[in-house]
N, C-alpha and C. Protein backbone atom coordinates (compact mmCIF):
# COMPACT_ATOMS: atom_id res chain seq x y z
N UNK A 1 -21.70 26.21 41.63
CA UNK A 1 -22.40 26.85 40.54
C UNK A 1 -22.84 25.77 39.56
N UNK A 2 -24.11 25.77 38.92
CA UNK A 2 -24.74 25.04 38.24
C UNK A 2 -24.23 25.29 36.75
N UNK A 3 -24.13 24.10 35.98
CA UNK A 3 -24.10 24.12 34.20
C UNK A 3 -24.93 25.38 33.48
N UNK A 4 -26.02 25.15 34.45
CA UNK A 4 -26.77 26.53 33.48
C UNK A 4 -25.85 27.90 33.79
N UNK A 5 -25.72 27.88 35.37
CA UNK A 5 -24.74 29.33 35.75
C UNK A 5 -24.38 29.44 34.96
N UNK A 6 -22.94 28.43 34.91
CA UNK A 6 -21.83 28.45 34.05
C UNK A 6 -22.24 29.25 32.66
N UNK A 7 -23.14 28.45 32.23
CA UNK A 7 -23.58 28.95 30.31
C UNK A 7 -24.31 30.19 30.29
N UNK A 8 -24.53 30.83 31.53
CA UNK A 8 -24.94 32.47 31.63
C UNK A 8 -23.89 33.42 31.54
N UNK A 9 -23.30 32.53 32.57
CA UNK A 9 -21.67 33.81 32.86
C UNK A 9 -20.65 33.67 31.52
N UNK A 10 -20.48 32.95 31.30
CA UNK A 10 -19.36 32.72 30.49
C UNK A 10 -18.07 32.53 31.25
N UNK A 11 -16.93 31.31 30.45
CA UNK A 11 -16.10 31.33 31.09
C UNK A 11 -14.63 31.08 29.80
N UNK A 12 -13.58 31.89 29.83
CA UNK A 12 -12.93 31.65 28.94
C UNK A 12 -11.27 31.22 29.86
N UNK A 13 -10.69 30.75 29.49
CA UNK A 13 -9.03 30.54 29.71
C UNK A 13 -8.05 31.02 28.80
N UNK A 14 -6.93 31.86 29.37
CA UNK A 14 -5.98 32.10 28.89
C UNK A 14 -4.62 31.39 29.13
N UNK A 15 -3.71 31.01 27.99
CA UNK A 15 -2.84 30.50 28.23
C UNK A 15 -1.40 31.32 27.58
N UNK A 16 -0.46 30.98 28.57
CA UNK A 16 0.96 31.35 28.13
C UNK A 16 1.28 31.06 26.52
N UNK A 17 1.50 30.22 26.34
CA UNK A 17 1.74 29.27 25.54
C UNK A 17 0.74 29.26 23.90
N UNK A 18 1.43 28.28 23.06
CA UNK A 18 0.28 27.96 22.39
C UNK A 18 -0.09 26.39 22.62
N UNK A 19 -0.94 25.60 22.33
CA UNK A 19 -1.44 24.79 22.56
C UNK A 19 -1.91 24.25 23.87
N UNK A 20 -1.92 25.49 24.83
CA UNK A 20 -2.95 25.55 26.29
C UNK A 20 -1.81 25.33 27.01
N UNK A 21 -0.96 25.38 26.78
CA UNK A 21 0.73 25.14 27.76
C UNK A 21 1.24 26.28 28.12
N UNK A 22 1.80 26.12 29.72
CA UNK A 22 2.01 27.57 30.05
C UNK A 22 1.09 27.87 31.29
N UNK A 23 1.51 29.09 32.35
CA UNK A 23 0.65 29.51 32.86
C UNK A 23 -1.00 30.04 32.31
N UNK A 24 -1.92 30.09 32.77
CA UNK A 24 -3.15 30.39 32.55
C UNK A 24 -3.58 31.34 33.50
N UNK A 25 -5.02 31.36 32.84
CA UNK A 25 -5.50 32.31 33.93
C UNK A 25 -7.14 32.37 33.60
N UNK A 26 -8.09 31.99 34.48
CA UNK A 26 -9.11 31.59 34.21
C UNK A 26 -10.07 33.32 34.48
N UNK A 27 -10.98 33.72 33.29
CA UNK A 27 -11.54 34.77 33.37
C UNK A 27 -13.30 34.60 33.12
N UNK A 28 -14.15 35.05 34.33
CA UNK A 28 -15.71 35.15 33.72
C UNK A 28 -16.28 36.31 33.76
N UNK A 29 -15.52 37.52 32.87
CA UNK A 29 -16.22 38.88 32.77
C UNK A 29 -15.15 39.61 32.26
N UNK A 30 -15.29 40.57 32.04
CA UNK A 30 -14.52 41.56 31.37
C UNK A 30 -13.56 41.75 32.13
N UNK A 31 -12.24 41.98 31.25
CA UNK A 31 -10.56 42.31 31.67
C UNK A 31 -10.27 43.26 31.07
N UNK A 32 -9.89 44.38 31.24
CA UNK A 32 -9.37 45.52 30.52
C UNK A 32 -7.85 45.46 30.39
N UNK A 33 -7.16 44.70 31.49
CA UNK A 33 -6.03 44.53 30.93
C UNK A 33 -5.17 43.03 31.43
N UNK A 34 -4.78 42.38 30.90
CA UNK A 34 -4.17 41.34 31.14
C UNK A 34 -2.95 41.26 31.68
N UNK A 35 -2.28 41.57 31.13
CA UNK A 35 -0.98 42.08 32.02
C UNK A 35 -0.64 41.76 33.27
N UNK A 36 -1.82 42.33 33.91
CA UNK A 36 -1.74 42.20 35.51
C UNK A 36 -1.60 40.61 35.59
N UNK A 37 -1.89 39.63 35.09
CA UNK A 37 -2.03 38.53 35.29
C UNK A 37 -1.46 37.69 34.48
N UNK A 38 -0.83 38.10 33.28
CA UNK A 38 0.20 37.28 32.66
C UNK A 38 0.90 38.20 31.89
N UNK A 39 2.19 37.69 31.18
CA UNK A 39 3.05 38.87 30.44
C UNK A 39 2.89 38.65 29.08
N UNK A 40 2.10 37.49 28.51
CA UNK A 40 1.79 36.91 27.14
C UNK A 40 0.73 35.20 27.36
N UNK A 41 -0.20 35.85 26.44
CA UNK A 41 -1.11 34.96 25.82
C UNK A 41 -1.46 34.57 24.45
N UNK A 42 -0.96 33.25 24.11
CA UNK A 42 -0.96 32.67 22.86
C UNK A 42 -1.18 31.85 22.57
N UNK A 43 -3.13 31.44 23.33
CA UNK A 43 -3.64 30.48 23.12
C UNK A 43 -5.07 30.46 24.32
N UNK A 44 -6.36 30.25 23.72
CA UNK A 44 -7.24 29.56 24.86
C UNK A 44 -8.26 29.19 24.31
N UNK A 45 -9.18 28.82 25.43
CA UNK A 45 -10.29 28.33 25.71
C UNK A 45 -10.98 28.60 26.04
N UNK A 46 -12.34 28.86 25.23
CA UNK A 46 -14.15 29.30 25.81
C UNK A 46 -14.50 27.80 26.25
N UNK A 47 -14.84 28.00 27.17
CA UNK A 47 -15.49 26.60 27.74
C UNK A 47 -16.71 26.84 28.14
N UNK A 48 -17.73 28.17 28.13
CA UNK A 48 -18.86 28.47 28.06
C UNK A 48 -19.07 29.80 27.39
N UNK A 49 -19.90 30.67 26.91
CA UNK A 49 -20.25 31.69 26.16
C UNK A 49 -19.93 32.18 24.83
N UNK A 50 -19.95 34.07 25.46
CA UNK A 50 -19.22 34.48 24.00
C UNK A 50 -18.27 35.52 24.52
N UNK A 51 -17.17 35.77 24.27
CA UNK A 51 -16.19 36.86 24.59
C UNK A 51 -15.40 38.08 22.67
N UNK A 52 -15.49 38.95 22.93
CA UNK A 52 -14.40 39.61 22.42
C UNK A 52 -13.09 40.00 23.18
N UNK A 53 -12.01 39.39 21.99
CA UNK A 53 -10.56 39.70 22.90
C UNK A 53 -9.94 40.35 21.69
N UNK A 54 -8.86 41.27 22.67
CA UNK A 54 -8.75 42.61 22.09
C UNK A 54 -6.90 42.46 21.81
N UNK A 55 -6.47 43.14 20.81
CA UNK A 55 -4.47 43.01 20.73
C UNK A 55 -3.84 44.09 22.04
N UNK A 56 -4.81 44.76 22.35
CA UNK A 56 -4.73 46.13 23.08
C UNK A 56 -5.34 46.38 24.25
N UNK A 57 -4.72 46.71 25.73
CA UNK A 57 -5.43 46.81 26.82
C UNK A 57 -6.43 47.52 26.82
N UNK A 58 -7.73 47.39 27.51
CA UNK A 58 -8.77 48.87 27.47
C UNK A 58 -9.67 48.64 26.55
N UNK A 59 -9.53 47.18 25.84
CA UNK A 59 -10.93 47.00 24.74
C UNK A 59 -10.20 47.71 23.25
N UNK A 60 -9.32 48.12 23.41
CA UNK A 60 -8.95 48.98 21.98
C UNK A 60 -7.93 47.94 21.24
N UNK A 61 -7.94 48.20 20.01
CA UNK A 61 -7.21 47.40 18.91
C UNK A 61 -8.03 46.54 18.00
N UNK A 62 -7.23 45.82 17.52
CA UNK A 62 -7.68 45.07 16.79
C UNK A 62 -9.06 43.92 17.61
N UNK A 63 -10.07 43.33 16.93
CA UNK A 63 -10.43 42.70 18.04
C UNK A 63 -10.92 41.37 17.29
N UNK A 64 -11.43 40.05 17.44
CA UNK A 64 -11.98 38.91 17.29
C UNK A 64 -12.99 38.44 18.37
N UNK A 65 -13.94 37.47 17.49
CA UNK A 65 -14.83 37.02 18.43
C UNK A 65 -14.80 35.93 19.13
N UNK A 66 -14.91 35.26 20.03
CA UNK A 66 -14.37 33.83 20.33
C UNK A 66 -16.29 32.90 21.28
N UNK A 67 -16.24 32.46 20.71
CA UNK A 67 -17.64 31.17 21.12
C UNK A 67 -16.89 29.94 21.63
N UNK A 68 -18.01 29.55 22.19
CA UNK A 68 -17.22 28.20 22.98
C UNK A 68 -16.77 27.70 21.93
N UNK A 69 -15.31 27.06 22.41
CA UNK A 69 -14.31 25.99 21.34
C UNK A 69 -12.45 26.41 21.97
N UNK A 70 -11.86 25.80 21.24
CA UNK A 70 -10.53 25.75 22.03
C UNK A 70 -9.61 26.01 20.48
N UNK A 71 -8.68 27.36 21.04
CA UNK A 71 -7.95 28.01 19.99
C UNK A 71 -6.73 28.11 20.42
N UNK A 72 -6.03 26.91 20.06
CA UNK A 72 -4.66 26.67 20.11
C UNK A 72 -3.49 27.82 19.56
N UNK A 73 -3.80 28.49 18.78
CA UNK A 73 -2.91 28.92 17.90
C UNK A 73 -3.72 29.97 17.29
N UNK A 74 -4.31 30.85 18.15
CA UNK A 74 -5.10 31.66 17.45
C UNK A 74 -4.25 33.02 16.78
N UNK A 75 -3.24 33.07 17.02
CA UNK A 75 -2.30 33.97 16.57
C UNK A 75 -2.15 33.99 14.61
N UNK A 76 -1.78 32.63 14.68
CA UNK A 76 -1.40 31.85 13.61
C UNK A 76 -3.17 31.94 12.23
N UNK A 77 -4.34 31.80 13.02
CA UNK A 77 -5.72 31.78 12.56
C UNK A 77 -5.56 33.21 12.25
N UNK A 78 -5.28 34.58 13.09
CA UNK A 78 -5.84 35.49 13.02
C UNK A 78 -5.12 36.69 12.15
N UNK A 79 -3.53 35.89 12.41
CA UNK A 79 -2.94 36.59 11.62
C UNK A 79 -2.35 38.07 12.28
N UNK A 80 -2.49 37.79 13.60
CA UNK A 80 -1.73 38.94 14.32
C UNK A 80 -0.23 38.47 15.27
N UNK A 81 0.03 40.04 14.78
CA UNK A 81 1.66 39.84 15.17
C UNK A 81 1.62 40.10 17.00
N UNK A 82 0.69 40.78 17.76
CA UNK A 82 0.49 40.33 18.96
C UNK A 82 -0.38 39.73 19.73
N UNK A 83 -0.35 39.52 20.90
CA UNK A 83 -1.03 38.33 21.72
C UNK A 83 -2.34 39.40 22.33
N UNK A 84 -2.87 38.33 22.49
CA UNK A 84 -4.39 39.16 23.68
C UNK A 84 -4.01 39.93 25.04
N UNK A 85 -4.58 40.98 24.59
CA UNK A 85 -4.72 42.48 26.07
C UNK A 85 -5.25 42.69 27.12
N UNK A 86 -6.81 42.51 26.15
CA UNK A 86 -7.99 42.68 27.18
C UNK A 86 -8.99 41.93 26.40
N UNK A 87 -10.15 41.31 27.10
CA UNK A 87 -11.12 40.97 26.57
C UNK A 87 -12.55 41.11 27.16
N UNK A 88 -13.82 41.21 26.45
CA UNK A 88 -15.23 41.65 27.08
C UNK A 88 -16.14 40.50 26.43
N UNK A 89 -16.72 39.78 27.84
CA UNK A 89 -17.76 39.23 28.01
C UNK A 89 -18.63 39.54 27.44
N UNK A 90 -19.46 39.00 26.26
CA UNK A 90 -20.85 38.97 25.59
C UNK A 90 -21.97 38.36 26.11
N UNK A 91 -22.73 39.39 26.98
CA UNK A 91 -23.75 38.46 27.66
C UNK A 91 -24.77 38.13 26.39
N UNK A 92 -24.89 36.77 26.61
CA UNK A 92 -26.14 36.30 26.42
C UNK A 92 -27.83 37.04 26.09
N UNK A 93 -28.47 36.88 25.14
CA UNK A 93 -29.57 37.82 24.70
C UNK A 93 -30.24 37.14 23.79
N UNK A 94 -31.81 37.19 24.57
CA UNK A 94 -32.69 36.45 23.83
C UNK A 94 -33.48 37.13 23.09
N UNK A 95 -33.56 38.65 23.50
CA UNK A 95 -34.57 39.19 22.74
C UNK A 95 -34.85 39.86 21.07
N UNK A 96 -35.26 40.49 20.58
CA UNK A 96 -35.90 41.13 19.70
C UNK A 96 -34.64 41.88 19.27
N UNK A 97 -34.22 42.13 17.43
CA UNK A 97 -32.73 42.97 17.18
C UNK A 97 -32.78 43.65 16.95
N UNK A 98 -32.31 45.12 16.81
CA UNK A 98 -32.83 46.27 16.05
C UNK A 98 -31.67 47.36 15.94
N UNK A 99 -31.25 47.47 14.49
CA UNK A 99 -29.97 48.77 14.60
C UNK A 99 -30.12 49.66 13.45
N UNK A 100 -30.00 51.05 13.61
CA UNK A 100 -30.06 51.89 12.51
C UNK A 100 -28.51 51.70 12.21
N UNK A 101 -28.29 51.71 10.97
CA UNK A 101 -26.87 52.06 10.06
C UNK A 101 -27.27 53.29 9.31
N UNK A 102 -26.16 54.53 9.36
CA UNK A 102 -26.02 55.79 8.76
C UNK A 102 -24.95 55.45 7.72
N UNK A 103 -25.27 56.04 6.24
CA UNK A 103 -24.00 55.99 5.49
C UNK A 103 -23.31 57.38 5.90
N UNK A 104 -23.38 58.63 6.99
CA UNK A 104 -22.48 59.69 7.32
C UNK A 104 -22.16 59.66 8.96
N UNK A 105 -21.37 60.39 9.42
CA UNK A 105 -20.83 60.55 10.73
C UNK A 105 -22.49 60.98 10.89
N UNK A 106 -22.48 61.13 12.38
CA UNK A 106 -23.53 61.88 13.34
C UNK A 106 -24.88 61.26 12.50
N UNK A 107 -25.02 60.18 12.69
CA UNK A 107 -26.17 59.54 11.77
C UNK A 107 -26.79 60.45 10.89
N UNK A 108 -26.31 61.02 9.58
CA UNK A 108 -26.11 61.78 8.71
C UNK A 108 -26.78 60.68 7.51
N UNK A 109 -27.18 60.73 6.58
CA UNK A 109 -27.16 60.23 4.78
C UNK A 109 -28.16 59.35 5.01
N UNK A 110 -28.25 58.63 4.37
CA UNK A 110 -29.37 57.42 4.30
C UNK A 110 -28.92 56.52 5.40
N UNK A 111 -30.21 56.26 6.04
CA UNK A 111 -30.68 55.48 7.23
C UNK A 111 -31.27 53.97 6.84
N UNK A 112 -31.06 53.16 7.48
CA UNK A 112 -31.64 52.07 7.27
C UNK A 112 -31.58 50.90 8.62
N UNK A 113 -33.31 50.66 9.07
CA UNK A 113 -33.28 50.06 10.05
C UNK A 113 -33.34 48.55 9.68
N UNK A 114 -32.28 47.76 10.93
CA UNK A 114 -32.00 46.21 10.39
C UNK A 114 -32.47 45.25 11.85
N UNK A 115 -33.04 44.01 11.17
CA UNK A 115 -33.35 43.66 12.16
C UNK A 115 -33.06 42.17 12.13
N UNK A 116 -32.24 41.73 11.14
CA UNK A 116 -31.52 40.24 10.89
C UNK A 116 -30.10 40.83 10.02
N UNK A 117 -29.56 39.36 9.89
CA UNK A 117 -27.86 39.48 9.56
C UNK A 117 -28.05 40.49 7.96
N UNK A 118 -27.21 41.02 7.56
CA UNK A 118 -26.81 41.72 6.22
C UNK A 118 -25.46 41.01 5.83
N UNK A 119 -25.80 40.38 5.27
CA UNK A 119 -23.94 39.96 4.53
C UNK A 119 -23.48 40.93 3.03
N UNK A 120 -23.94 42.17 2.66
CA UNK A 120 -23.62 43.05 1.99
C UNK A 120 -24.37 44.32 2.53
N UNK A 121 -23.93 45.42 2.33
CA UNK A 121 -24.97 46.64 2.96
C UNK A 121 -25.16 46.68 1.43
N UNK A 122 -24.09 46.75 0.13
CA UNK A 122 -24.27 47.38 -1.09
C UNK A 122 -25.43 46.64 -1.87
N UNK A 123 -25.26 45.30 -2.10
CA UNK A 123 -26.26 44.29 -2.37
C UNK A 123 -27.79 45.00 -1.68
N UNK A 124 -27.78 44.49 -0.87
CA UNK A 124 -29.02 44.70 -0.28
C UNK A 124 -29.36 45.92 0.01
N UNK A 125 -29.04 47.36 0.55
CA UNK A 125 -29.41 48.52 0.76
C UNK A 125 -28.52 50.17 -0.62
N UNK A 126 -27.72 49.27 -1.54
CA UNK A 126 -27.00 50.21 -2.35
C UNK A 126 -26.73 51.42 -1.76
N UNK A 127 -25.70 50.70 -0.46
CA UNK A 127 -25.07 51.58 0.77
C UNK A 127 -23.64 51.54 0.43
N UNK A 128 -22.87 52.25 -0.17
CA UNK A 128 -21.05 52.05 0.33
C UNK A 128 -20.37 52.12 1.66
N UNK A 129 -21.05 52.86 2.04
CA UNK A 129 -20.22 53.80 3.43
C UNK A 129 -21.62 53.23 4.64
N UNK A 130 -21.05 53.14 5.63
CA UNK A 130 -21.19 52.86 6.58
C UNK A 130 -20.73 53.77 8.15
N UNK A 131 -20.87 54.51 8.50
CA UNK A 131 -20.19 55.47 8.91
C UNK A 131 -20.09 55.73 10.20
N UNK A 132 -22.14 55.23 10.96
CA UNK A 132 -22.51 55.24 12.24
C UNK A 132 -23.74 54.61 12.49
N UNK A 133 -24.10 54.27 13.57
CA UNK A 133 -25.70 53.29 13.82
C UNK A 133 -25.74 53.66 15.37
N UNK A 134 -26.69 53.37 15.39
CA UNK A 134 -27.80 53.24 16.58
C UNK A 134 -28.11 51.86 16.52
N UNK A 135 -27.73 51.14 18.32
CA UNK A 135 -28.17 49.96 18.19
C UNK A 135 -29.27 49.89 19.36
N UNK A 136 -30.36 49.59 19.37
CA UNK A 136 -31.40 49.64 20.33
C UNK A 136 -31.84 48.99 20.63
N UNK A 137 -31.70 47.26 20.00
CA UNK A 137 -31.64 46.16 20.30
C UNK A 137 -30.59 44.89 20.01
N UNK A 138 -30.08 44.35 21.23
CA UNK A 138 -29.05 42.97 20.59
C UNK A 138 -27.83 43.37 20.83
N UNK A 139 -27.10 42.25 20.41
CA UNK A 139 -25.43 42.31 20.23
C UNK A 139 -25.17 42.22 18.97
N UNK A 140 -24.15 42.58 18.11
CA UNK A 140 -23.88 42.50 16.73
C UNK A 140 -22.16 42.57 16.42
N UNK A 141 -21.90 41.74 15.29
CA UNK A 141 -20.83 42.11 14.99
C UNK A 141 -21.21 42.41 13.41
N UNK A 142 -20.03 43.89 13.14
CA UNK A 142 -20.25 44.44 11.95
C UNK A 142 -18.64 43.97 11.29
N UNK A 143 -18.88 43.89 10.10
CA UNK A 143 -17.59 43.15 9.66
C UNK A 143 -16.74 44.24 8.63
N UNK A 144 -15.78 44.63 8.13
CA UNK A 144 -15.17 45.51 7.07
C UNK A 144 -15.74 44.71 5.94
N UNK A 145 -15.20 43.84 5.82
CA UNK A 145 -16.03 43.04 4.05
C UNK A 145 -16.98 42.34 4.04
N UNK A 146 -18.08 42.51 2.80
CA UNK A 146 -18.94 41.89 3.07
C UNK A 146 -18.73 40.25 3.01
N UNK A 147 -19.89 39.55 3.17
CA UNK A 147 -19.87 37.84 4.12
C UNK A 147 -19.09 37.80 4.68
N UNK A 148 -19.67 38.94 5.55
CA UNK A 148 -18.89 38.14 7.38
C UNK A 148 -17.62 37.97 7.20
N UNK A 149 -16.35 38.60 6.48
CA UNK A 149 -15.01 38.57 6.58
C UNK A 149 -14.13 39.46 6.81
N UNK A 150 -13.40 39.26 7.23
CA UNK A 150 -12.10 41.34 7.73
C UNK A 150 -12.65 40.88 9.08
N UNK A 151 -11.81 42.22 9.43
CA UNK A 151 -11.97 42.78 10.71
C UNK A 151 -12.92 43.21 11.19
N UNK A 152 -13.44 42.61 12.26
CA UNK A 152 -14.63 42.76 12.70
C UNK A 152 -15.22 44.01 14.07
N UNK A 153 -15.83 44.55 14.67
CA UNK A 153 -16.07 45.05 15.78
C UNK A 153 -17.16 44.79 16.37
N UNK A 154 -17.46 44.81 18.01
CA UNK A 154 -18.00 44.36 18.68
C UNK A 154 -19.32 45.65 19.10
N UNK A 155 -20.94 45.21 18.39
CA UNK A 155 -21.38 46.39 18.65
C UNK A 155 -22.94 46.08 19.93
N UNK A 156 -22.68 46.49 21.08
CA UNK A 156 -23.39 46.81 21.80
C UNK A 156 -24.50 47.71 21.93
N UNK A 157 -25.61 47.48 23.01
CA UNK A 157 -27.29 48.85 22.68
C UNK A 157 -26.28 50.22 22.88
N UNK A 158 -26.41 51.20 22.04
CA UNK A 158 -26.26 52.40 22.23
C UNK A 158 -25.55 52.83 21.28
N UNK A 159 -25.49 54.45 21.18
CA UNK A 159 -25.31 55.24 19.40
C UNK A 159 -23.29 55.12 19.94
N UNK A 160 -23.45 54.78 18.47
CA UNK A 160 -21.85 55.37 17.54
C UNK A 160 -22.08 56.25 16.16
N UNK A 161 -21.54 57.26 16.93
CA UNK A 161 -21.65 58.49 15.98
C UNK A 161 -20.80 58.53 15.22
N UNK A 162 -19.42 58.11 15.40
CA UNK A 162 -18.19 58.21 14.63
C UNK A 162 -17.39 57.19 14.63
N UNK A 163 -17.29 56.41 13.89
CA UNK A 163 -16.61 54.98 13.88
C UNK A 163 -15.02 55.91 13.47
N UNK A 164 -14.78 56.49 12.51
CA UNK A 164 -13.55 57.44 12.59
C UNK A 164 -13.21 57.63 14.02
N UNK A 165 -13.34 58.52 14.42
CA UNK A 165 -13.37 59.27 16.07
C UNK A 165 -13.23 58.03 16.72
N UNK A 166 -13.84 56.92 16.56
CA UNK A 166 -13.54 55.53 17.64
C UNK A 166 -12.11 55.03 17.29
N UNK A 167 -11.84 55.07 15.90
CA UNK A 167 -9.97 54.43 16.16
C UNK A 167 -10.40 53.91 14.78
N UNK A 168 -11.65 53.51 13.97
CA UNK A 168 -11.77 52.79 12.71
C UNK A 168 -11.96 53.48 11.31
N UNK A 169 -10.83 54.94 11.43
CA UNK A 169 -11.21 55.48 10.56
C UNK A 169 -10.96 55.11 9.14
N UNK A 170 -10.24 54.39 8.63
CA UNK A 170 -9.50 54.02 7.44
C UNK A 170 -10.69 52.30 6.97
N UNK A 171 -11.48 52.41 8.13
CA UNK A 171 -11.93 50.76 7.76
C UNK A 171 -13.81 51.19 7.51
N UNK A 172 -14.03 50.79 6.43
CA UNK A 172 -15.57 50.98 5.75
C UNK A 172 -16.05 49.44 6.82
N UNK A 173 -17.69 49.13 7.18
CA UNK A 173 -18.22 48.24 7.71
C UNK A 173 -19.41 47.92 6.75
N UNK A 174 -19.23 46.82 6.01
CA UNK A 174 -19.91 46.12 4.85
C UNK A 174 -20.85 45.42 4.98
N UNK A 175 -20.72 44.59 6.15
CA UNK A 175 -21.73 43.43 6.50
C UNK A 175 -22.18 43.55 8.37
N UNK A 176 -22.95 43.06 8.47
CA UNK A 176 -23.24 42.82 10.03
C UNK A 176 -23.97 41.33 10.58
N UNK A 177 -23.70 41.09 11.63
CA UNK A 177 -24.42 39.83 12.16
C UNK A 177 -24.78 39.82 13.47
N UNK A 178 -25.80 39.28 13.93
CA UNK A 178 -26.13 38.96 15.13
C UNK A 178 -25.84 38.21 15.50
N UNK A 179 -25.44 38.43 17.25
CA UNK A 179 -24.95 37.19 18.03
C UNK A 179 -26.14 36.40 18.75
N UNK A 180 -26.32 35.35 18.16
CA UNK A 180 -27.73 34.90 18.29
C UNK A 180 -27.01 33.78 19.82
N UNK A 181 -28.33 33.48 20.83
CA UNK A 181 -28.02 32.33 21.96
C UNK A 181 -27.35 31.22 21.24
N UNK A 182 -27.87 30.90 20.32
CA UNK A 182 -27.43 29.78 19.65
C UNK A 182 -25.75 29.49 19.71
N UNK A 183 -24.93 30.90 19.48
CA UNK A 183 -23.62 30.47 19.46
C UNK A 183 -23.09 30.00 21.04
N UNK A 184 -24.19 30.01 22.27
CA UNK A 184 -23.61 30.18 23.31
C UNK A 184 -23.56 28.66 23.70
């Protein structure tokens, strides 16, 4: 497989350990559960792409974004009391961005279509609530506080009607960003 392959697929490493010590386990696509392949991970390596990894098997929990670079101690960075579950491959995307944000469930209240980063919804759209979107173009991460800080989620093309109903009911989404090639 060629360098370019490589920087299409993505390729991340998991390690036992922290500081890459320990069994591993080399992954290029989505894992729903880890387990099967190690009993604890506390520490790795993007060595090509972009991945979200999850505290929780199945894509659910808490989640972070990871770009190529090597995270020794990401426990310690992230501030979680458990290790990685599952994680999903961010393909790569060159094209055109485009997401409605609803301030109500069932894209309900004021609408507003975005088509670059927002580092405040309130600043810029005098939005509090954040509630549901339609994404119809791109990859995005939407953040709880605004500039890009908190807890983040991983948002893919297609409607979320209920960020409640998804598991994020207690958490407002303030800011958003695109995952531009650039991070790849």
């Amino acid at each position: 497989m060629s360098n370019t392959d490589m920087n299409m697929r993505g390729k991340i490493i998991f390690y036992e350990d922290r500081n890459f010590m320990g069994r591993h386990y080399e992954c290029m696509s989505d894992c729903a559960d880890m387990h099967s392949y190690m009993s604890r991970c506390h520490s790795c390596r993007v060595e090509s792409g972009c991945f979200m990894v999850y505290d929780r098997p199945n894509y659910m929990g808490n989640q972070y974004f990871f770009r190529r670079g090597e995270y020794g101690d990401y426990m310690s960075m992230m501030g979680w009391r458990d290790c990685i579950r599952s994680c999903r491959m961010i393909p790569m995307y060159r094209g055109s961005y485009r997401m409605r944000i609803y301030e109500r469930e069932n894209f309900g209240g004021q609408m507003h279509e975005c088509m670059d980063d927002c580092d405040s919804f309130m600043d810029r759209y005098r939005m509090s609530d954040c509630m549901s979107c339609h994404v119809m173009d791109g990859h995005w991460l939407m953040y709880e506080h605004p500039h890009y800080r908190g807890r983040m989620m991983y948002m893919r093309p297609g409607e979320y009607r209920s960020f409640r109903e998804m598991g994020y009911g207690g958490m407002r989404f303030m800011s958003m960003r695109r995952i531009m090639d650039s991070w790849y």
